[in-house]
C-alpha atoms as a PDB file:
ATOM      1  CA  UNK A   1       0.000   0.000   0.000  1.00  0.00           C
ATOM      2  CA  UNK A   2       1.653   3.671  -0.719  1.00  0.00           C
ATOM      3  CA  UNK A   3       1.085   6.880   0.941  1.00  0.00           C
ATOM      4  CA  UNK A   4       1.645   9.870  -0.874  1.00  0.00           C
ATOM      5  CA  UNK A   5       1.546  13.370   0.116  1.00  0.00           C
ATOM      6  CA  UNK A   6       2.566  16.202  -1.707  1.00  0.00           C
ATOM      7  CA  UNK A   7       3.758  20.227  -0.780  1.00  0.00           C
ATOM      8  CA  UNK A   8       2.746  22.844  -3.003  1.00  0.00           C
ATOM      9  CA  UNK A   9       4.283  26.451  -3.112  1.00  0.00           C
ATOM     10  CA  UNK A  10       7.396  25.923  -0.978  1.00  0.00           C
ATOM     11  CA  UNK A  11       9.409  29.131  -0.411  1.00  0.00           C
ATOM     12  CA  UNK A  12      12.526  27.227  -1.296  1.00  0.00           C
ATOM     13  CA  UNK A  13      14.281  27.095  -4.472  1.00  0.00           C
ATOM     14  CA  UNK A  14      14.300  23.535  -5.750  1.00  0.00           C
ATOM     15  CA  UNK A  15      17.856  23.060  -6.118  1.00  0.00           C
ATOM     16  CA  UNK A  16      18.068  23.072  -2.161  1.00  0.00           C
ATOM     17  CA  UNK A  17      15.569  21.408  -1.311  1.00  0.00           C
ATOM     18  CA  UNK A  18      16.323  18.427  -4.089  1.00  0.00           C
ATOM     19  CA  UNK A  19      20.028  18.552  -1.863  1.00  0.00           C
ATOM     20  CA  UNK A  20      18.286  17.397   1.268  1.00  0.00           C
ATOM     21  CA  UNK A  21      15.623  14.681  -0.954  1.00  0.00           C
ATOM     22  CA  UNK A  22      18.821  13.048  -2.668  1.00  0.00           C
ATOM     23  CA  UNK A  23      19.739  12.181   1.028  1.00  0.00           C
ATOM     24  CA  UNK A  24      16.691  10.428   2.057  1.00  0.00           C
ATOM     25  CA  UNK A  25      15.546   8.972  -1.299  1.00  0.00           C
ATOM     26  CA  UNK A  26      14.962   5.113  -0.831  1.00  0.00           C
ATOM     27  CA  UNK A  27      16.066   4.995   3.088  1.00  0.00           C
ATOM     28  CA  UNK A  28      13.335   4.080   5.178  1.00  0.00           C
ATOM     29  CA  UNK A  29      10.696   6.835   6.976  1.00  0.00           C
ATOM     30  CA  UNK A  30      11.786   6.454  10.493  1.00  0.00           C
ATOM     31  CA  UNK A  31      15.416   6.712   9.635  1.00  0.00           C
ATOM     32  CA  UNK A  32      15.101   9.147   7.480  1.00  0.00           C
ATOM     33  CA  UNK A  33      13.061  11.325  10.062  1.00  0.00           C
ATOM     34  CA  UNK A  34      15.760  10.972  12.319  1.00  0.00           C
ATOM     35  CA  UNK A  35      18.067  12.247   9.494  1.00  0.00           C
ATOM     36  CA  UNK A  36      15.940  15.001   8.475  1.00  0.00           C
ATOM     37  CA  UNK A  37      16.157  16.135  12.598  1.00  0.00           C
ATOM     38  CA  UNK A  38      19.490  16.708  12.533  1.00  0.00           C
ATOM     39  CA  UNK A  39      20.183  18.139   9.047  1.00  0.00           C
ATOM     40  CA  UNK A  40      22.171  21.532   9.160  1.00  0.00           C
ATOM     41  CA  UNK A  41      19.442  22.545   5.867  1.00  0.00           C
ATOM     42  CA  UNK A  42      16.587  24.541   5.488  1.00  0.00           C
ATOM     43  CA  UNK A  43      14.604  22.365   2.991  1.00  0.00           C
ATOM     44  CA  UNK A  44      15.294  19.661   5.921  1.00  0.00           C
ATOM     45  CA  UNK A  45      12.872  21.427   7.914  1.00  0.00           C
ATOM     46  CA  UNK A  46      10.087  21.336   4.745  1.00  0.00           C
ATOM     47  CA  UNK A  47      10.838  17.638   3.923  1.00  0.00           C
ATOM     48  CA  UNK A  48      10.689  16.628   7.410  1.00  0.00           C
ATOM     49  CA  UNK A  49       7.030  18.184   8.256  1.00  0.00           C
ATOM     50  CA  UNK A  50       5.845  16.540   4.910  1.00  0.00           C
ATOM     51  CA  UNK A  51       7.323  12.938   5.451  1.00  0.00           C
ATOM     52  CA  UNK A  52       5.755  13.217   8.961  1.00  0.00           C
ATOM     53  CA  UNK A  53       2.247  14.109   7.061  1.00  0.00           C
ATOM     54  CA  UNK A  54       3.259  11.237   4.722  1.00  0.00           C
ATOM     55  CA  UNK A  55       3.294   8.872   8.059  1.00  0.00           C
ATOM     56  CA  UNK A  56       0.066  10.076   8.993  1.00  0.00           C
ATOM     57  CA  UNK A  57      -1.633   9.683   6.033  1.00  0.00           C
ATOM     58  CA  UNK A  58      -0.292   5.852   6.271  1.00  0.00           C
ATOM     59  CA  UNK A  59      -1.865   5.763  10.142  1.00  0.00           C
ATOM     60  CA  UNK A  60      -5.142   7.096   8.033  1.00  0.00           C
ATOM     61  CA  UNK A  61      -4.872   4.208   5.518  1.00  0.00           C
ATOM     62  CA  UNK A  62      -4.265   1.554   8.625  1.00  0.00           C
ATOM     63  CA  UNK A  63      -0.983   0.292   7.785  1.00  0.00           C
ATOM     64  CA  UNK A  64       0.903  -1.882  10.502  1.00  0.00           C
ATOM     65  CA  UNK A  65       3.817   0.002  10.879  1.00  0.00           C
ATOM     66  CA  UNK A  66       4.385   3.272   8.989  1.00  0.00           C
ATOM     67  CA  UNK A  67       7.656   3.590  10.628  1.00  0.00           C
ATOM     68  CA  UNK A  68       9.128   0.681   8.588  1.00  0.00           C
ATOM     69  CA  UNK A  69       7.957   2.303   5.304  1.00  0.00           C
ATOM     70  CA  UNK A  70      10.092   2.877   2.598  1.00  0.00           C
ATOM     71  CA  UNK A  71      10.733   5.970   0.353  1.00  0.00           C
ATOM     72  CA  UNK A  72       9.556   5.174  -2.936  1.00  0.00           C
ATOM     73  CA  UNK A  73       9.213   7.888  -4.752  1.00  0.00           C
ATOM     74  CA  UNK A  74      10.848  11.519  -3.338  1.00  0.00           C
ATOM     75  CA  UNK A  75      11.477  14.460  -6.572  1.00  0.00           C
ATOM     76  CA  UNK A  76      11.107  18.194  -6.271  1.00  0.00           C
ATOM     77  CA  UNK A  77       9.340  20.015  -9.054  1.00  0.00           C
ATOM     78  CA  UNK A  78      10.068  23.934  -9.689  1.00  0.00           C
ATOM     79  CA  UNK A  79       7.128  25.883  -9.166  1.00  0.00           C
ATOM     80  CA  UNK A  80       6.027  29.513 -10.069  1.00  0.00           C
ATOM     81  CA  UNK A  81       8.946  32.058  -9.872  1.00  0.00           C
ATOM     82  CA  UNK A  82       7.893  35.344  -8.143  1.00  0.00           C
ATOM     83  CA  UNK A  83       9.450  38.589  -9.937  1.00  0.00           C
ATOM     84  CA  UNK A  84      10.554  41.302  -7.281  1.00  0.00           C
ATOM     85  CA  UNK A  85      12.270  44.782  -8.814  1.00  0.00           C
ATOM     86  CA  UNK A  86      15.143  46.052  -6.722  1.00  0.00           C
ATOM     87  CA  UNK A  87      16.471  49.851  -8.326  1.00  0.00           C
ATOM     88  CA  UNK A  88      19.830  50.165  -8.756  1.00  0.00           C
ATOM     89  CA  UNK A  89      21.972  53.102  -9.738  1.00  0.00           C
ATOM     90  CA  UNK A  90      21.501  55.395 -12.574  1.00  0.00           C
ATOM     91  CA  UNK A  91      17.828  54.715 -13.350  1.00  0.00           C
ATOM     92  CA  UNK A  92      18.680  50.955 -14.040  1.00  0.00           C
ATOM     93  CA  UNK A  93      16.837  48.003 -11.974  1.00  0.00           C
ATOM     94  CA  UNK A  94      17.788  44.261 -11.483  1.00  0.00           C
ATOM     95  CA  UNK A  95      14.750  41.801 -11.027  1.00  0.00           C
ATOM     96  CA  UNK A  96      15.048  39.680  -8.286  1.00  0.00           C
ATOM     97  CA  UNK A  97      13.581  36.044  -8.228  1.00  0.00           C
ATOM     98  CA  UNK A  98      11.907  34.530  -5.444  1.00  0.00           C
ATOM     99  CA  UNK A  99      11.347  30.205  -6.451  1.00  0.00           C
ATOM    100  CA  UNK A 100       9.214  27.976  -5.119  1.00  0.00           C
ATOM    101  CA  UNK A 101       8.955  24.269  -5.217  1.00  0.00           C
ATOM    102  CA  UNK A 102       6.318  21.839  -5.466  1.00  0.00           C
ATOM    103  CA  UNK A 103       7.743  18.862  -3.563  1.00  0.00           C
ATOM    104  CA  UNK A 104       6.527  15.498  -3.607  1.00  0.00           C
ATOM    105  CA  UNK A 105       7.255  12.407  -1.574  1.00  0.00           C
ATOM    106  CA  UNK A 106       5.314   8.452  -1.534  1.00  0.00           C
ATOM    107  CA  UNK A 107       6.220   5.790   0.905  1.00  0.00           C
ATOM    108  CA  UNK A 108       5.322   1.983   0.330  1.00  0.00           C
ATOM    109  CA  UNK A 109       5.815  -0.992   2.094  1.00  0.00           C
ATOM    110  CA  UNK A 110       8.689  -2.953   2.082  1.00  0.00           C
ATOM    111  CA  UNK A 111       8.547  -6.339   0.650  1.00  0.00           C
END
């Protein structure tokens, strides 16, 4: 049985949050919580209050153990790019872009 849940809009830009999910991809969910904890990175704080909705949505779906779950599937998709305008000198501007992610992550049993 899988568990999937998925985190839209992330104020992170997807190159560091796919840093941390390279990490955790395929390790089990309990390890990789405790991983995630201790992680000096800011997308570790994103991916580790999504895997822990992951977990619950496993509890939901009455699995034995979501704990023992593995990591199937964990990928971070770009999402849409904000434009800010900061001035500069001499009438000129530079834009400045603000990224967001759309991350996903599924668990499934281990066979």
């Amino acid at each position: 049985m899988e568990s999937k849940a998925i985190l839209r809009y992330a104020r992170i830009t997807p190159r560091k949050a796919r840093k941390v999910m390279d990490l955790i991809r395929g390790k089990s969910a309990g390890d990789s919580l405790v991983f995630l904890r201790f992680m000096p990175y800011r997308g570790a704080r994103f991916i580790e209050k999504l895997l822990k909705s992951a977990l619950s949505n496993a509890e939901q779906k009455k699995v034995v153990n979501p704990e023992e779950m593995k990591i199937k599937a964990a990928f971070v998709d770009q999402g849409p790019v904000m434009k800010r305008v900061e001035p500069r000198a001499m009438g000129r501007a530079n834009v400045i872009r603000k990224r967001t992610s759309h991350i996903t992550l599924v668990l499934s049993e281990e066979d």
